[in-house]
Protein backbone atom coordinates (compact mmCIF):
# COMPACT_ATOMS: atom_id res chain seq x y z
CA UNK A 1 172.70 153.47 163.33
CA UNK A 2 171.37 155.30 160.01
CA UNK A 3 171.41 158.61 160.89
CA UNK A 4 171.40 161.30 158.02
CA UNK A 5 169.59 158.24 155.95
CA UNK A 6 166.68 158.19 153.94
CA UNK A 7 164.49 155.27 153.14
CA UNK A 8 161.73 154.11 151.22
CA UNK A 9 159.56 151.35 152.27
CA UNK A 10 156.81 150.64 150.07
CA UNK A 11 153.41 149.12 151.24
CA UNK A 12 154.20 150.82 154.66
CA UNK A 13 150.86 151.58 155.98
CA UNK A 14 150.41 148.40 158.06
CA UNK A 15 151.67 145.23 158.67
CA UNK A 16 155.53 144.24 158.04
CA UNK A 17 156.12 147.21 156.35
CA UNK A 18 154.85 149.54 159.03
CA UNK A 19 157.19 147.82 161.44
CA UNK A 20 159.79 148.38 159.44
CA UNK A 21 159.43 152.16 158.73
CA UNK A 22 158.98 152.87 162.52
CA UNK A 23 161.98 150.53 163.17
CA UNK A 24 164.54 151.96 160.64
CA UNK A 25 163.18 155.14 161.82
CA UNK A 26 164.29 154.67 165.38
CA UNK A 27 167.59 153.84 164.17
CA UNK A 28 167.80 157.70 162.87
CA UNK A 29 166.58 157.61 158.73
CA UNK A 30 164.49 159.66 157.50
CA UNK A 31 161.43 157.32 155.88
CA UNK A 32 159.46 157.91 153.09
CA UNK A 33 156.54 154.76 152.81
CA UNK A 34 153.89 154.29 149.65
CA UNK A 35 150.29 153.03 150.22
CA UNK A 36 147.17 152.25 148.21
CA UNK A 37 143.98 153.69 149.78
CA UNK A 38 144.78 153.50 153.50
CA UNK A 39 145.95 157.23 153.33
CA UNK A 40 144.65 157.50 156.92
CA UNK A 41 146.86 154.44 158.02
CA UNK A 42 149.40 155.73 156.23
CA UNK A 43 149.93 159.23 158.17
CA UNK A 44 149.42 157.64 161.08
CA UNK A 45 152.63 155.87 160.91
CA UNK A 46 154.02 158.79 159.28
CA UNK A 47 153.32 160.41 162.53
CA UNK A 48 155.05 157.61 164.20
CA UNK A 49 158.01 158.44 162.43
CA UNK A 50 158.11 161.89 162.65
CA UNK A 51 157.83 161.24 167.21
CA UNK A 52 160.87 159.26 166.98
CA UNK A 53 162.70 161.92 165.49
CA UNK A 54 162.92 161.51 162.17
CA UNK A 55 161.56 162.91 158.83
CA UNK A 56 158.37 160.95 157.32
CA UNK A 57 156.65 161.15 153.99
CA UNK A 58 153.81 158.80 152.85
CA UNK A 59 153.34 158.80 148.78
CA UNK A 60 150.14 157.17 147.11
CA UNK A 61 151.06 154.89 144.61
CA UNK A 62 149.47 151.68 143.45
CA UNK A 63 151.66 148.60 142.99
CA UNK A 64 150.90 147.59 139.68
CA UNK A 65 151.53 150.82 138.21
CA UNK A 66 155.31 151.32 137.31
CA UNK A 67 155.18 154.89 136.55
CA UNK A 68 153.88 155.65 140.29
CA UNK A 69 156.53 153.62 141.26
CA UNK A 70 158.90 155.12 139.74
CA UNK A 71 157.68 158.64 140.92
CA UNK A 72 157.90 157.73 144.49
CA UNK A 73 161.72 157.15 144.22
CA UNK A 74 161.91 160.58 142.80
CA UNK A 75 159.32 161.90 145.47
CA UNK A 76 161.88 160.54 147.99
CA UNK A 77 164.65 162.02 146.63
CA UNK A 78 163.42 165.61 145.84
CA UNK A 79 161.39 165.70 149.23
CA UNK A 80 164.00 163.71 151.53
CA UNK A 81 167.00 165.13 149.62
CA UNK A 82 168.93 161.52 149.06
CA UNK A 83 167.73 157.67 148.99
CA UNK A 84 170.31 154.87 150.56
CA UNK A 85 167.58 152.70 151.50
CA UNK A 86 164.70 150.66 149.59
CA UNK A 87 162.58 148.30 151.19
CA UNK A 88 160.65 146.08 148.03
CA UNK A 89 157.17 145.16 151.06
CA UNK A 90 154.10 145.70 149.43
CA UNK A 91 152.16 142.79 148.71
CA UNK A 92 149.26 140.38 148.44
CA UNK A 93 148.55 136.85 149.33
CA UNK A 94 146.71 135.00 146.79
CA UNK A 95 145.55 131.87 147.97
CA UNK A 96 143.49 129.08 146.68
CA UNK A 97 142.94 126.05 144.04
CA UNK A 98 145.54 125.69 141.25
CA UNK A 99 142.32 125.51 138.97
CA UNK A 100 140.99 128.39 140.17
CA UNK A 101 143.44 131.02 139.32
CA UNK A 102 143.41 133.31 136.42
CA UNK A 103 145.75 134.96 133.87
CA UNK A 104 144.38 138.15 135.49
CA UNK A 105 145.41 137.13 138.98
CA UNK A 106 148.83 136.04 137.53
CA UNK A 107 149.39 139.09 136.28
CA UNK A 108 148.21 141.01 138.80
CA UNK A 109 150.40 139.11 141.50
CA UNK A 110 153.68 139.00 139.32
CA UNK A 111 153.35 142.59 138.92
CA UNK A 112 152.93 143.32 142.69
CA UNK A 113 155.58 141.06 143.86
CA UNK A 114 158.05 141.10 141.10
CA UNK A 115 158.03 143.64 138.68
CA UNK A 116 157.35 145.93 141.44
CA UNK A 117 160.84 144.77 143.02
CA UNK A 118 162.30 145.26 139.39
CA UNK A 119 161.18 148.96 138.73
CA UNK A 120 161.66 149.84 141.73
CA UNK A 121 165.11 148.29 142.39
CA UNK A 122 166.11 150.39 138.93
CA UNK A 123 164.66 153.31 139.96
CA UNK A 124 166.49 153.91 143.29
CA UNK A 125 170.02 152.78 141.43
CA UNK A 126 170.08 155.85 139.82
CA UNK A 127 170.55 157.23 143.42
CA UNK A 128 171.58 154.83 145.53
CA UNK A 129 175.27 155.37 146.23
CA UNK A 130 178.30 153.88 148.46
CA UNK A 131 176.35 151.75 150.99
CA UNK A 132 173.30 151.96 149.44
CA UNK A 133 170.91 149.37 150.86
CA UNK A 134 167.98 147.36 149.20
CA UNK A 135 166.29 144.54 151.02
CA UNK A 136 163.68 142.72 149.54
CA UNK A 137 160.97 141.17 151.26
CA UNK A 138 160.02 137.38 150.05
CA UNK A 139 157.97 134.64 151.94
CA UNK A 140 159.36 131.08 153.95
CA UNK A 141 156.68 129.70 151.20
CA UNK A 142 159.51 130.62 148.45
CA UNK A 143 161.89 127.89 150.05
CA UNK A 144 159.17 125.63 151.43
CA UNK A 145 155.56 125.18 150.14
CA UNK A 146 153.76 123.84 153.24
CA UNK A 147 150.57 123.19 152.35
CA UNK A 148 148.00 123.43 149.11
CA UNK A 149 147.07 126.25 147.09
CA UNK A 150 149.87 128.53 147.42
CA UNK A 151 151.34 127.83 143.66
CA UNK A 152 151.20 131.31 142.64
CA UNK A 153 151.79 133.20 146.15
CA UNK A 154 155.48 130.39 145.81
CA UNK A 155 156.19 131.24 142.15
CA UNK A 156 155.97 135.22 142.39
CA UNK A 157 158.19 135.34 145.56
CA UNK A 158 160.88 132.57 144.49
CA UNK A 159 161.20 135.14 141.75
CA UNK A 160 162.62 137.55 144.13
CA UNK A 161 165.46 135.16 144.79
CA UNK A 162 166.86 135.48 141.34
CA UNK A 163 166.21 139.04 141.62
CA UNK A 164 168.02 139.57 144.71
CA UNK A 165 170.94 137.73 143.14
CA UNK A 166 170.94 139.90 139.94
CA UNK A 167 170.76 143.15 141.93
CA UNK A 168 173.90 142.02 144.11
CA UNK A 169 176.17 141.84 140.96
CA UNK A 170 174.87 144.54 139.34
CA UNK A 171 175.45 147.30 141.98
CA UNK A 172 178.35 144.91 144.03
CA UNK A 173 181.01 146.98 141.76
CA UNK A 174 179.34 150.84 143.25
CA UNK A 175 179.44 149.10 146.81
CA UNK A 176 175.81 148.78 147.41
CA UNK A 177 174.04 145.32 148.59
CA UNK A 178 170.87 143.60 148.12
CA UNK A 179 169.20 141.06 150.12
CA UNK A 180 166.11 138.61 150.48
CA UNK A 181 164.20 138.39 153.64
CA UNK A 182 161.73 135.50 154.15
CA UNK A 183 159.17 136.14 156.49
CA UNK A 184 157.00 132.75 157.94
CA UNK A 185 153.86 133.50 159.17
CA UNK A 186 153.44 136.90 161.00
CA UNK A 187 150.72 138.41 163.34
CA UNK A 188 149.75 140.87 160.67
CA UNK A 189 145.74 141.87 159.73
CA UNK A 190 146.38 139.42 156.62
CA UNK A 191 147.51 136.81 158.55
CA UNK A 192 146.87 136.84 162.42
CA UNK A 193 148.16 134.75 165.44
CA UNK A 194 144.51 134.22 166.17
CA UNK A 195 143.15 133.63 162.98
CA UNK A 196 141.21 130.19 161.69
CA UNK A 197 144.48 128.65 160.19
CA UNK A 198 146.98 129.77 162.85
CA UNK A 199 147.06 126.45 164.92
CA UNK A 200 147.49 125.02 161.63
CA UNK A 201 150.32 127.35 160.28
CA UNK A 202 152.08 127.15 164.30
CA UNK A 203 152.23 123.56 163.69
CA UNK A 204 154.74 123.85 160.86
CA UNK A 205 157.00 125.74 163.12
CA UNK A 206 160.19 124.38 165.22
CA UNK A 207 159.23 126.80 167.72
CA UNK A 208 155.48 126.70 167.85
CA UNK A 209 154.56 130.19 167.22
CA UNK A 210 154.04 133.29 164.89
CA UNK A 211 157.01 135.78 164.38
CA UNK A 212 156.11 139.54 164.89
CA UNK A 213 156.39 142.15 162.08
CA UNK A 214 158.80 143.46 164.24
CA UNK A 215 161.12 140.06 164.50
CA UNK A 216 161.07 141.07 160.57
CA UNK A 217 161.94 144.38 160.79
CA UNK A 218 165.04 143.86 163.25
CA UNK A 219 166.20 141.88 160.51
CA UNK A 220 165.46 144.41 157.77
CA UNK A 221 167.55 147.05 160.12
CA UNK A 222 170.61 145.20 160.26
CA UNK A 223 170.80 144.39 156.70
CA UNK A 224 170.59 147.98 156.20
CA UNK A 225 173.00 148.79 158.66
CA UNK A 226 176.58 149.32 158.70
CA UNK A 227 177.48 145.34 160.22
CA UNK A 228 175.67 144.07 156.73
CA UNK A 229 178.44 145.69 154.48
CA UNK A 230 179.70 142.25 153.46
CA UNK A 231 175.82 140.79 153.02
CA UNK A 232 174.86 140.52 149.66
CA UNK A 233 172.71 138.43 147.37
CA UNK A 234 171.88 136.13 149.75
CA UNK A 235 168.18 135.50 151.59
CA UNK A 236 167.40 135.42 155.40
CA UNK A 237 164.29 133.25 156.52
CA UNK A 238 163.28 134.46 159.61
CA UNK A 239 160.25 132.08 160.44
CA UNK A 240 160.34 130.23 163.60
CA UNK A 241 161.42 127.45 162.02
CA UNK A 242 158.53 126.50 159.46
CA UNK A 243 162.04 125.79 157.14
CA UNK A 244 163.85 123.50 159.33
């Protein structure tokens, strides 16, 4: 259980990182989320969080902007009163011809995925402490490009992996872990069980079907938990087998 935790899940408005604020939320922390636009969305799992017991905050900041990154870590901790956990969710899913893509999406998808993760991640050491948690969220397409025109969705979440890595020996010594957790596809709005390319994306699986943002967010939990102590720097793919 985390109670008398706080977390911070960013890109928590819908989606994976939804699930995961209501989920680590029923386990008894207090969650703060971040969101760009979908304010409505956003209090409405807020609300979610505050039925099951717990404390909720949702804090507008943009993904690509570092200094409203780093502001929601100190939102968190002035509003919430600590941080132990940070979940690095938010993100995008660029998709198309190699030729096609631009500098501008480059950037724009480096600084989502990654240099969000970094900022972030140095942000929240400043107050993570003794069991302090961060979990990073990556993609099965970081360990196994499946098909086409995924080249710069791959690059920016392999990217994690070294980050994940770094952040483990750099905060191993004050007894806090980071982890990597590689969702396959997932019945989210970007990528539903029902979409044009599911039967497609199914067929890469062992066990011929989507996972659910909440098979995800079980997984987030436990890494943040108490029984993930001695968990660190590694990555968990949970994706019905697309990585078999």
């Amino acid at each position: 259980m985390l109670d008398g935790q706080v977390a911070l899940v960013t890109g928590g408005s819908r989606g994976i990182g939804a699930a995961i604020a209501r989920r680590l939320a029923a386990e008894g922390a207090d969650v703060a989320i971040t969101y760009h636009r979908a304010a409505e969305r956003a209090n409405a799992v807020v609300a979610e969080i505050k039925a099951a017991g717990a404390r909720g905050l949702a804090i507008p900041a943009e993904a690509t902007d570092a200094a409203a990154l780093t502001q929601a870590v100190e939102l968190t901790v002035s509003t919430l009163g600590r941080l132990d956990i940070l979940v690095n969710n938010a993100g995008i899913a660029p998709y198309g011809p190699l030729e096609d893509v631009t500098l501008a999406d480059v950037d724009r998808t480096l600084a989502i995925h990654t240099r969000a993760s970094f900022v972030l991640a140095q942000a929240a050491a400043r107050h993570l402490t003794e069991g302090g948690r961060i979990v990073n969220i990556g993609s099965s397409l970081a360990e196994r490009v499946t098909s086409p025109g995924w080249t710069l969705y791959s690059t920016s979440k392999s990217a994690l992996i070294g980050l994940t890595k770094g952040l483990a020996r750099d905060l191993g010594p004050r007894g806090i872990t980071a982890n990597l957790v590689h969702p396959g596809s997932t019945d989210t709005e970007m990528n539903p069980a029902d979409g044009p390319d599911a039967a497609a994306e199914r067929a890469h699986t062992a066990l011929d079907r989507y996972c659910d943002p909440d098979d995800i967010a079980a997984t987030v939990a436990h890494l943040a938990g108490p029984g993930a102590r001695n968990i660190t720097g590694t990555s968990i793919t949970v994706d019905a087998g697309t990585t078999a």
